[in-house]
PDB file of N, CA and C in Angstrom:
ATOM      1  N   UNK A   1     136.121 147.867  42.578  1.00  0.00           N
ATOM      2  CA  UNK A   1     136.298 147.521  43.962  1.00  0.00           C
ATOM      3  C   UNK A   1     137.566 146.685  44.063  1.00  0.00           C
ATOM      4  N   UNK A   2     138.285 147.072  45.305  1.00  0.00           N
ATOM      5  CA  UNK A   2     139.826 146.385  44.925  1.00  0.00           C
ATOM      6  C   UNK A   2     139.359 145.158  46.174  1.00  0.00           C
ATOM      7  N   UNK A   3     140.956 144.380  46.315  1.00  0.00           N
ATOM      8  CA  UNK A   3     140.289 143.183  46.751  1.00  0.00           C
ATOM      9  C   UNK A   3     140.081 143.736  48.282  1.00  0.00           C
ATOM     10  N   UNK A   4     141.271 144.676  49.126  1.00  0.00           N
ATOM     11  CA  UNK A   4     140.971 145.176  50.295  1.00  0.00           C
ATOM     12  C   UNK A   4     139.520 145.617  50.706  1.00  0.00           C
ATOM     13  N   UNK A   5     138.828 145.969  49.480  1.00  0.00           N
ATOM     14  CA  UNK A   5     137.374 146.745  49.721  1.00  0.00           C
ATOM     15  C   UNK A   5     136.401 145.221  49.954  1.00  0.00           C
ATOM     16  N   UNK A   6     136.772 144.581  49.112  1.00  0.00           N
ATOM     17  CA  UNK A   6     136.075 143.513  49.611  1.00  0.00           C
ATOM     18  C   UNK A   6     136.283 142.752  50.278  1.00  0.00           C
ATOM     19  N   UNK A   7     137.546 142.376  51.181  1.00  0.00           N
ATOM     20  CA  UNK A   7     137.578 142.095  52.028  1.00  0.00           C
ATOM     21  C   UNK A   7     136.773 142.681  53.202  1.00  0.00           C
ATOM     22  N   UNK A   8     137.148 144.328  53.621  1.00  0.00           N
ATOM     23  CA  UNK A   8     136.444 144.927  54.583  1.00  0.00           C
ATOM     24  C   UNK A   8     135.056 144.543  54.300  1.00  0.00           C
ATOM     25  N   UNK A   9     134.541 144.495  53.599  1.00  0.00           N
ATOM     26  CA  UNK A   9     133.137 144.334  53.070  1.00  0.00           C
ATOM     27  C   UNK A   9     132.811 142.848  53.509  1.00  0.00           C
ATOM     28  N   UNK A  10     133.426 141.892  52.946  1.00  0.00           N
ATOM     29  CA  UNK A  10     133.317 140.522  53.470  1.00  0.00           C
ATOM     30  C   UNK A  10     133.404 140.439  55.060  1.00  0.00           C
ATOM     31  N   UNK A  11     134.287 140.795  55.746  1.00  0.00           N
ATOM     32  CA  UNK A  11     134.597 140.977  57.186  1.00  0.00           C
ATOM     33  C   UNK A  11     133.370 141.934  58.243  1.00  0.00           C
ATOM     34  N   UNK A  12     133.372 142.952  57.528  1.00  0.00           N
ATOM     35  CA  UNK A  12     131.780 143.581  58.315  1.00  0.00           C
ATOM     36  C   UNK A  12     130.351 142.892  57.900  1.00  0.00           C
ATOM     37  N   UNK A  13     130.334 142.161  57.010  1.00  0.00           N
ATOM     38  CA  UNK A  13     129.456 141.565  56.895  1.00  0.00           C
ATOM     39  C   UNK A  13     129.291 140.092  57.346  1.00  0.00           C
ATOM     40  N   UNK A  14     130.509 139.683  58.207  1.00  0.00           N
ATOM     41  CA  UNK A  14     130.650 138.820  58.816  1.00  0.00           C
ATOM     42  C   UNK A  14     130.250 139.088  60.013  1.00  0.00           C
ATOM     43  N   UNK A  15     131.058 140.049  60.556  1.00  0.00           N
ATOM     44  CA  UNK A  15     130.459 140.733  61.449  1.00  0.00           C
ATOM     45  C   UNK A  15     129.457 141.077  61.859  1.00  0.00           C
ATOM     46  N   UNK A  16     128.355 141.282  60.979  1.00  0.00           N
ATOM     47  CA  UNK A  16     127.282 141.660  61.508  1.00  0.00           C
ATOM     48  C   UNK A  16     126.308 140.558  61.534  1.00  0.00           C
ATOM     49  N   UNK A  17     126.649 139.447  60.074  1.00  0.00           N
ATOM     50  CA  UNK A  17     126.098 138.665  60.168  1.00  0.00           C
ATOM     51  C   UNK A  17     126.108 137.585  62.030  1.00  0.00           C
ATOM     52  N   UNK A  18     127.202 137.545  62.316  1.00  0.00           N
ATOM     53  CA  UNK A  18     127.545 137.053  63.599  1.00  0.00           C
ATOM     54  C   UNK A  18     126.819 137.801  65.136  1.00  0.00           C
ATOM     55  N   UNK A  19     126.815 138.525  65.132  1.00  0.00           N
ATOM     56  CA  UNK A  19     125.976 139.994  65.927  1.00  0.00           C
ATOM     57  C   UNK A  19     124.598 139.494  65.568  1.00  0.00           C
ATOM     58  N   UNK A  20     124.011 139.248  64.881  1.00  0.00           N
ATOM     59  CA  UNK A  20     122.552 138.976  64.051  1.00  0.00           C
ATOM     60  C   UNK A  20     122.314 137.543  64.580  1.00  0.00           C
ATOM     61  N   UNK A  21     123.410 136.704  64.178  1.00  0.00           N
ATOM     62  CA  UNK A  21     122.930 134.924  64.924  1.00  0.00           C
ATOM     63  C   UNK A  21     123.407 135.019  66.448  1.00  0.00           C
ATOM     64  N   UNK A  22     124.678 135.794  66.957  1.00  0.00           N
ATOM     65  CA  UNK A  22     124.183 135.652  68.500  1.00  0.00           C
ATOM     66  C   UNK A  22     123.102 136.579  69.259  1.00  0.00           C
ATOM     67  N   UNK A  23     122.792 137.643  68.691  1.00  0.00           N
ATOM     68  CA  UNK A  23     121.719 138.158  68.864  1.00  0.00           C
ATOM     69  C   UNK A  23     120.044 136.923  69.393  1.00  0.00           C
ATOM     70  N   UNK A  24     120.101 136.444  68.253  1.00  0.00           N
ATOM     71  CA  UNK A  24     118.759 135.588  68.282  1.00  0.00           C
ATOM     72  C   UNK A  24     119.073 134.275  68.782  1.00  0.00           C
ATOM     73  N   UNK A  25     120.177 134.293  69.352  1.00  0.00           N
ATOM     74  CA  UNK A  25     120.855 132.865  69.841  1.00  0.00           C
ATOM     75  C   UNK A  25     120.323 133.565  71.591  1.00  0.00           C
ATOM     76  N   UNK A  26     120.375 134.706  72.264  1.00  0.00           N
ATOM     77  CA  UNK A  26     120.091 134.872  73.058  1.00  0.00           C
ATOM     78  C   UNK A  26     118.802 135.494  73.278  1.00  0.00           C
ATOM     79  N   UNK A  27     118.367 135.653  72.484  1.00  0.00           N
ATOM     80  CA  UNK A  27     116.851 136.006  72.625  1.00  0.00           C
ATOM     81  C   UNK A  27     116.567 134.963  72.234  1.00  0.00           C
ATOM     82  N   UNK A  28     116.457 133.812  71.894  1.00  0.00           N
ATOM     83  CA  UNK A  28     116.145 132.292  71.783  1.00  0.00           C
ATOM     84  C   UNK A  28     116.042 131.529  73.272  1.00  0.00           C
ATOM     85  N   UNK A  29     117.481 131.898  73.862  1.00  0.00           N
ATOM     86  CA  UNK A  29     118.114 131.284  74.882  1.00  0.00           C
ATOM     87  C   UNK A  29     116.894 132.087  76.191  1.00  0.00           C
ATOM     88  N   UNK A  30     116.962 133.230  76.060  1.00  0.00           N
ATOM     89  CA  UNK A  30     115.610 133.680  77.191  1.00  0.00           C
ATOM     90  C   UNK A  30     114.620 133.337  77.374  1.00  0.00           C
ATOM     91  N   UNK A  31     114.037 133.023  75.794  1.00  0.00           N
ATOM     92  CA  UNK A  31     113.024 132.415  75.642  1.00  0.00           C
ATOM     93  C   UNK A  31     112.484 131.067  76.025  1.00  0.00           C
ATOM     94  N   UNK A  32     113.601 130.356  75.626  1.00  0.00           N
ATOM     95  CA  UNK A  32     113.505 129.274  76.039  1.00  0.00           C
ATOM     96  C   UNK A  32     113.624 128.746  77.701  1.00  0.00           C
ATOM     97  N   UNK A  33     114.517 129.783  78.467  1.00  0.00           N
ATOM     98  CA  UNK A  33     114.450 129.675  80.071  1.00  0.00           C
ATOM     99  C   UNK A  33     113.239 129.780  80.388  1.00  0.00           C
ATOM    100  N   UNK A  34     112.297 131.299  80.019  1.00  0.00           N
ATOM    101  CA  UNK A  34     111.303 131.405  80.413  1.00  0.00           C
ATOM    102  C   UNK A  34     110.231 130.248  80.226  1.00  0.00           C
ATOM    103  N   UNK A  35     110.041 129.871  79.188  1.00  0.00           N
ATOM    104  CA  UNK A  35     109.393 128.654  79.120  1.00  0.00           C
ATOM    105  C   UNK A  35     109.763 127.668  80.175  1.00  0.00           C
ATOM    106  N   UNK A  36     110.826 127.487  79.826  1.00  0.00           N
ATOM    107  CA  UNK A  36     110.801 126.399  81.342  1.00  0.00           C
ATOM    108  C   UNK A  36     110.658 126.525  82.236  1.00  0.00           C
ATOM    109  N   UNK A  37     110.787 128.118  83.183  1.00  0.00           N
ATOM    110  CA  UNK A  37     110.392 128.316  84.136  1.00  0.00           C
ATOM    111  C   UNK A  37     108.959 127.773  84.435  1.00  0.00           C
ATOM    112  N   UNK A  38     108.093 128.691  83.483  1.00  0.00           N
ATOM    113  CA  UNK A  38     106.730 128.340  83.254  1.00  0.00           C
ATOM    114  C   UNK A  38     106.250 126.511  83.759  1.00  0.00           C
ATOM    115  N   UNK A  39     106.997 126.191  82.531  1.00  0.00           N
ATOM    116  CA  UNK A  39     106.650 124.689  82.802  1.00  0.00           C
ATOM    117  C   UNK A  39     107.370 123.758  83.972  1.00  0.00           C
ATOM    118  N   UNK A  40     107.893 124.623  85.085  1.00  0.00           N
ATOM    119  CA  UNK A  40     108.481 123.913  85.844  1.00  0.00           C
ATOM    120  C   UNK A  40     107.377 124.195  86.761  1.00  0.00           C
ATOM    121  N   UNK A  41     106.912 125.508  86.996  1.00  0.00           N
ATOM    122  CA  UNK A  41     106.065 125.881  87.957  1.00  0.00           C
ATOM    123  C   UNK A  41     104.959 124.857  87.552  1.00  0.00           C
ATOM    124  N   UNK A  42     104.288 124.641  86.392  1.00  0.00           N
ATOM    125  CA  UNK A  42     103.316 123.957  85.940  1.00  0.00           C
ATOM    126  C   UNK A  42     103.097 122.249  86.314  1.00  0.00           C
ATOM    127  N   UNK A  43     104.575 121.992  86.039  1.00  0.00           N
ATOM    128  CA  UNK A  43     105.226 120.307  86.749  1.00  0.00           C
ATOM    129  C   UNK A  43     105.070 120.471  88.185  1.00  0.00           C
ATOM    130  N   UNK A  44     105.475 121.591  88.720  1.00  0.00           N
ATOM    131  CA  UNK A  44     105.650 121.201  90.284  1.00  0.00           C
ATOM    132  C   UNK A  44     103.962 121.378  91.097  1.00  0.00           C
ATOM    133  N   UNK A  45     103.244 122.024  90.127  1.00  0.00           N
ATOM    134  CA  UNK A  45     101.884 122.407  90.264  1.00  0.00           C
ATOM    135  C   UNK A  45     100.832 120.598  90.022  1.00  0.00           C
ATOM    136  N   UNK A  46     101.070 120.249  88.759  1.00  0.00           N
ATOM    137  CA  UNK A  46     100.609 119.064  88.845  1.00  0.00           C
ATOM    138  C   UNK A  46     101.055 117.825  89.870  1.00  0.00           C
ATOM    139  N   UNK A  47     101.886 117.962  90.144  1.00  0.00           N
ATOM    140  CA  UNK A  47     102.593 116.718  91.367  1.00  0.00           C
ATOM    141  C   UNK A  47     102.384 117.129  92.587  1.00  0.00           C
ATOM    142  N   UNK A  48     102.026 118.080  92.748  1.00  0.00           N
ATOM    143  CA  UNK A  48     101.253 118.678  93.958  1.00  0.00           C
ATOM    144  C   UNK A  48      99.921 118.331  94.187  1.00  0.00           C
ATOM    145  N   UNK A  49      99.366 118.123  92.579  1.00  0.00           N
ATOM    146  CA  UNK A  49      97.725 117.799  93.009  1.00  0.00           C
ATOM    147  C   UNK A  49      98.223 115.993  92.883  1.00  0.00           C
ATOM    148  N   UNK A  50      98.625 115.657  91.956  1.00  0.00           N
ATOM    149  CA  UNK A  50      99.052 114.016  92.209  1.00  0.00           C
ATOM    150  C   UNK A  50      99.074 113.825  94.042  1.00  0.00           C
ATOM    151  N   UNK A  51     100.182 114.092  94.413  1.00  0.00           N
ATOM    152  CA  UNK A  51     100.553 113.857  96.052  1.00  0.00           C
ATOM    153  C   UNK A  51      99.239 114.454  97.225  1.00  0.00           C
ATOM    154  N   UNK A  52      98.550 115.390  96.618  1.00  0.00           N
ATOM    155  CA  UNK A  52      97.075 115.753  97.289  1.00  0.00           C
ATOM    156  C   UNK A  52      96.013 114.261  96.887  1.00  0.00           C
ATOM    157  N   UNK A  53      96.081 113.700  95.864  1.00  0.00           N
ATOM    158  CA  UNK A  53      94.924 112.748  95.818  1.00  0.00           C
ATOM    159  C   UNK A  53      95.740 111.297  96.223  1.00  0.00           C
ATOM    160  N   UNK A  54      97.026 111.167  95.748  1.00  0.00           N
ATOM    161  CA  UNK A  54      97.449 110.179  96.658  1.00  0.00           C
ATOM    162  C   UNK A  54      96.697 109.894  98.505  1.00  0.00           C
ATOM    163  N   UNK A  55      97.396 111.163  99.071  1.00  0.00           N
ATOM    164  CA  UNK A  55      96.824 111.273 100.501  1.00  0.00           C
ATOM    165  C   UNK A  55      95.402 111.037 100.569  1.00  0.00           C
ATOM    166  N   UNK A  56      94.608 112.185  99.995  1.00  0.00           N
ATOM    167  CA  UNK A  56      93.246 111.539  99.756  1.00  0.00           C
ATOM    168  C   UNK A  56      92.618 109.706  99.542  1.00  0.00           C
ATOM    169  N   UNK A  57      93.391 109.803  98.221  1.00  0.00           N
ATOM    170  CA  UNK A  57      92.745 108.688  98.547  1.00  0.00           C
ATOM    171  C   UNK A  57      93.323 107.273  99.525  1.00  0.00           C
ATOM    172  N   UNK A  58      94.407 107.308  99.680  1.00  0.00           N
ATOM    173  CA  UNK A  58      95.227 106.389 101.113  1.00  0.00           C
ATOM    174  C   UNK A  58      94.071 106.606 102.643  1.00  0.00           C
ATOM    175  N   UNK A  59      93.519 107.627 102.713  1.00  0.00           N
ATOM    176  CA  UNK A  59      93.261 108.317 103.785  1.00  0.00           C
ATOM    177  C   UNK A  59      91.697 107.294 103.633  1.00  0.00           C
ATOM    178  N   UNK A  60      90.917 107.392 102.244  1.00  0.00           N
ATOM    179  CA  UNK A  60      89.668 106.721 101.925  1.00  0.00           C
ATOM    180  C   UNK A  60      90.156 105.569 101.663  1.00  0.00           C
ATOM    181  N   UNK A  61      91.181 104.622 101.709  1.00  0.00           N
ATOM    182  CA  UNK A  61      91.154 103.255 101.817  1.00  0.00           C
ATOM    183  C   UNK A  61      91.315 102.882 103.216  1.00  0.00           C
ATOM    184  N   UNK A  62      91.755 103.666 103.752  1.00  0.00           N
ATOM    185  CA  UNK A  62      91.805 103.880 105.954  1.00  0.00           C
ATOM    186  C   UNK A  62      90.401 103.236 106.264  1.00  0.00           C
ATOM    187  N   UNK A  63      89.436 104.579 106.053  1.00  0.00           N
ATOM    188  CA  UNK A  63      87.917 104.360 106.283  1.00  0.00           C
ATOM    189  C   UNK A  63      87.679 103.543 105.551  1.00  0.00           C
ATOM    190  N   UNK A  64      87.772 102.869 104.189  1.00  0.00           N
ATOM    191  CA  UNK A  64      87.198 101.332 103.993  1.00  0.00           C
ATOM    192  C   UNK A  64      87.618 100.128 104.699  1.00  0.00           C
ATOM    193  N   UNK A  65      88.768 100.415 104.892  1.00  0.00           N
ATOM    194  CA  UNK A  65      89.388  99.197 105.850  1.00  0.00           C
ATOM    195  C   UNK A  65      88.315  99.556 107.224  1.00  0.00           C
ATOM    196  N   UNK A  66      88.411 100.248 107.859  1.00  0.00           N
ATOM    197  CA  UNK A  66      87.856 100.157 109.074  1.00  0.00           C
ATOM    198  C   UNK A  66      86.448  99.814 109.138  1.00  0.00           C
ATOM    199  N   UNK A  67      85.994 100.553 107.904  1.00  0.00           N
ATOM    200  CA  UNK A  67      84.396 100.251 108.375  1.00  0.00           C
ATOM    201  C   UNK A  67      84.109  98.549 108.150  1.00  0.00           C
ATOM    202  N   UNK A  68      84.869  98.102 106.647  1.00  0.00           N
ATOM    203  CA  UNK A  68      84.766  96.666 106.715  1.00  0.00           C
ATOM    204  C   UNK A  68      84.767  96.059 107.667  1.00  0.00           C
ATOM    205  N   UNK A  69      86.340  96.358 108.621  1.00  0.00           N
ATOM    206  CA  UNK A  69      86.397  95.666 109.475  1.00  0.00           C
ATOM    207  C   UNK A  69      85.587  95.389 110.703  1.00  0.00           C
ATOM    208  N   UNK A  70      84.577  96.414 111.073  1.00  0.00           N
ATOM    209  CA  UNK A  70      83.730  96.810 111.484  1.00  0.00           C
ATOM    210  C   UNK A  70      82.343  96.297 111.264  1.00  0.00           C
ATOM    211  N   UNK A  71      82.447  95.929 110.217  1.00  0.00           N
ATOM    212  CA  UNK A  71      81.163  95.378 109.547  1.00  0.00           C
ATOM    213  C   UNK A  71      81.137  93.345 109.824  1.00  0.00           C
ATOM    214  N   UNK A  72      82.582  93.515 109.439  1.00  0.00           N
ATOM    215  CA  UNK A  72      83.003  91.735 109.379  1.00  0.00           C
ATOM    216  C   UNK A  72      82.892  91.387 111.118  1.00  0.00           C
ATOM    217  N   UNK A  73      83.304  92.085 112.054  1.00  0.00           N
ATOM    218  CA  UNK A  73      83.353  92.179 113.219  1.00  0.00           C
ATOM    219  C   UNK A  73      81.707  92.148 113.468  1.00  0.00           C
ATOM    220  N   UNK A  74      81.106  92.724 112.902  1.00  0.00           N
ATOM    221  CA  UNK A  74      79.517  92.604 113.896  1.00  0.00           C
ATOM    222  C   UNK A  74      78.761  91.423 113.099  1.00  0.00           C
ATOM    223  N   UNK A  75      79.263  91.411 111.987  1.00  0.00           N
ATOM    224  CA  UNK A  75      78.310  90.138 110.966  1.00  0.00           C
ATOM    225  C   UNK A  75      78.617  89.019 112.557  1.00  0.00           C
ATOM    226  N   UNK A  76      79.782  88.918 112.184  1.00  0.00           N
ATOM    227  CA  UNK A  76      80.332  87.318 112.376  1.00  0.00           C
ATOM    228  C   UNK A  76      79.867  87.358 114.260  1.00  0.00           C
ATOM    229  N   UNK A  77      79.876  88.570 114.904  1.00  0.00           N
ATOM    230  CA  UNK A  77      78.887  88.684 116.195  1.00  0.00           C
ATOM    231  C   UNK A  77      77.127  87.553 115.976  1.00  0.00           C
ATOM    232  N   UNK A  78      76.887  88.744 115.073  1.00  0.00           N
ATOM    233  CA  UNK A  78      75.429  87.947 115.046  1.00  0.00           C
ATOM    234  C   UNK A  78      75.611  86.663 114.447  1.00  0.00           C
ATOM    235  N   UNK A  79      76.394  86.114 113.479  1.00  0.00           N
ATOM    236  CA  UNK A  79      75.857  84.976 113.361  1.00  0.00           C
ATOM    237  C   UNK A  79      76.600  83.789 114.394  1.00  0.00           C
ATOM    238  N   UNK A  80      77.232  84.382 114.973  1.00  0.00           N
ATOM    239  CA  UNK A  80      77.988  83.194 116.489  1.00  0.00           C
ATOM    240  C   UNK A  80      76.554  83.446 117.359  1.00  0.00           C
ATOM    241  N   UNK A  81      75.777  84.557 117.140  1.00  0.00           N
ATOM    242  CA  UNK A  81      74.700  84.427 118.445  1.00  0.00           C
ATOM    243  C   UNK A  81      73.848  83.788 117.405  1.00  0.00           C
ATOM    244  N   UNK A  82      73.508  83.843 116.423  1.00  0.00           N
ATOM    245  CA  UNK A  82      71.936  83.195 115.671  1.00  0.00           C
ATOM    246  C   UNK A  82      72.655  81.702 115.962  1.00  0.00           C
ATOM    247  N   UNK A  83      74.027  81.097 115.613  1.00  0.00           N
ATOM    248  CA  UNK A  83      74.899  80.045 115.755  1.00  0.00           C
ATOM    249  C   UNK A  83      74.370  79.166 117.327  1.00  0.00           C
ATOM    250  N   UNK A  84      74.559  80.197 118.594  1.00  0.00           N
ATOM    251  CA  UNK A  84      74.332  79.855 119.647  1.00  0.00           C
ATOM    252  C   UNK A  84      72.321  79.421 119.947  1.00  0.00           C
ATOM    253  N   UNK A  85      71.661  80.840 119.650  1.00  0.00           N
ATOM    254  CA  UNK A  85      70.271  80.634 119.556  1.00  0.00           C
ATOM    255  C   UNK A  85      70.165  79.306 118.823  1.00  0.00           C
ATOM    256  N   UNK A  86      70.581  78.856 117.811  1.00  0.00           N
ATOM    257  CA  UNK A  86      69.972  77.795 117.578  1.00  0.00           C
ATOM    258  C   UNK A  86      70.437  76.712 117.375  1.00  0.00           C
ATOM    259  N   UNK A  87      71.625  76.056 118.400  1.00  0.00           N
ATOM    260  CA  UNK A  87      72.148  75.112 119.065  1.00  0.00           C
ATOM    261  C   UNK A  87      70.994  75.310 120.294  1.00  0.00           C
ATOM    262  N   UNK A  88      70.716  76.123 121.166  1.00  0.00           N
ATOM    263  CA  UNK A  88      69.896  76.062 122.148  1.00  0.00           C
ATOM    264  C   UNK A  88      68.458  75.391 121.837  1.00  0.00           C
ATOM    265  N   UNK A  89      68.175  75.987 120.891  1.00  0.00           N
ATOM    266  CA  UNK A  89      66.968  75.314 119.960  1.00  0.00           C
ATOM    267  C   UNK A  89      66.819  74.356 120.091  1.00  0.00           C
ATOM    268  N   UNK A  90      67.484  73.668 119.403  1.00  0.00           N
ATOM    269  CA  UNK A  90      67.881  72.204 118.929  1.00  0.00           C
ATOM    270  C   UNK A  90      68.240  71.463 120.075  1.00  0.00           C
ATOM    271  N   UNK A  91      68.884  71.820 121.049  1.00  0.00           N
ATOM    272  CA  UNK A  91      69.303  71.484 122.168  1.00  0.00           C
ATOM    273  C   UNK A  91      67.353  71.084 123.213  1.00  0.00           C
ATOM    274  N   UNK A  92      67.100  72.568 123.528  1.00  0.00           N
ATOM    275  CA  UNK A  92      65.520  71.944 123.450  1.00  0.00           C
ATOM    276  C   UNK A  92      64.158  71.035 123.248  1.00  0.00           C
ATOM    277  N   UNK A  93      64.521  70.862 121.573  1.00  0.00           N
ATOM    278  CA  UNK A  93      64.051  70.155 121.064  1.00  0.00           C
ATOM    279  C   UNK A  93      64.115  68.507 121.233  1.00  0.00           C
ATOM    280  N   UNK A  94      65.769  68.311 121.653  1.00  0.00           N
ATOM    281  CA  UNK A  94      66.207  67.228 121.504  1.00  0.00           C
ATOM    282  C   UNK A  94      65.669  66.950 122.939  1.00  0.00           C
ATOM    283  N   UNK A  95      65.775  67.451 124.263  1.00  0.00           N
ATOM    284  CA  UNK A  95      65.622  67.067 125.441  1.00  0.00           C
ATOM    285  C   UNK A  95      64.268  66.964 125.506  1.00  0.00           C
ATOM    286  N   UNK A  96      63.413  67.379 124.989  1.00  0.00           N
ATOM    287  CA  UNK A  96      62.059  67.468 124.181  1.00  0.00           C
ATOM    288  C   UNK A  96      61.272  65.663 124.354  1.00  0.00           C
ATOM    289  N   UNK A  97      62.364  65.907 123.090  1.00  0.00           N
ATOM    290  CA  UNK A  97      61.563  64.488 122.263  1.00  0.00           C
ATOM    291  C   UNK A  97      62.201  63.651 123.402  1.00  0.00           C
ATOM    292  N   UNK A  98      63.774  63.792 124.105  1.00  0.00           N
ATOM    293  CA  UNK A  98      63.756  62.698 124.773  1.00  0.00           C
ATOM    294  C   UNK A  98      62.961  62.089 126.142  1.00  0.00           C
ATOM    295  N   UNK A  99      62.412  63.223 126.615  1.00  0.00           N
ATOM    296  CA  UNK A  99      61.442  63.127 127.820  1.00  0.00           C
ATOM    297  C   UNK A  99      60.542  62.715 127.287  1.00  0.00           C
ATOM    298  N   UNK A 100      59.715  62.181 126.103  1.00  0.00           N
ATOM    299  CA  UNK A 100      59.036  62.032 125.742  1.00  0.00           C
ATOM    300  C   UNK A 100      59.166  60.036 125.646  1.00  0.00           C
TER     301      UNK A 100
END
């Protein structure tokens, strides 16, 4: 084999070797888009349910606030009237004993 033969020989086998790594450099490269596609749809899929239970639950701290407030609002009703009933009481009592 003279050295020209191995040159050509060295050179197509460069050649092909090169054809062979960009080959799988782009079937790598597809691969790898597709995946991310995948996992982008998958990301934008989970932050979708994140931002669904956010609202949810903002929406159920609404109705706790209100009903509390609702609740603190009628407590503090009755006990200004049990408060009043029994100043009157006492009030009674006292004019009571003092006629006495």
């Amino acid at each position: 084999m003279t050295d020209d033969d191995l040159e050509r020989l060295l050179e197509a086998s460069a050649a092909e070797t090169r054809r062979a790594i960009e080959t799988r450099i782009d079937e790598t490269a597809a691969e790898l888009r597709h995946q991310m596609g995948i996992d982008r749809e998958a990301t934008k899929h989970e932050i979708q349910l994140v931002a669904e239970t956010v609202l949810e639950t903002r929406e159920e701290l609404r109705r706790t606030r209100t009903e509390l407030n609702e609740k603190i609002e009628y407590t503090a009703a009755e006990t200004q009237a049990m408060i009043k009933f029994s100043h009157k009481e006492l009030d009674r009592r006292i004019t009571t004993l003092e006629g006495n």
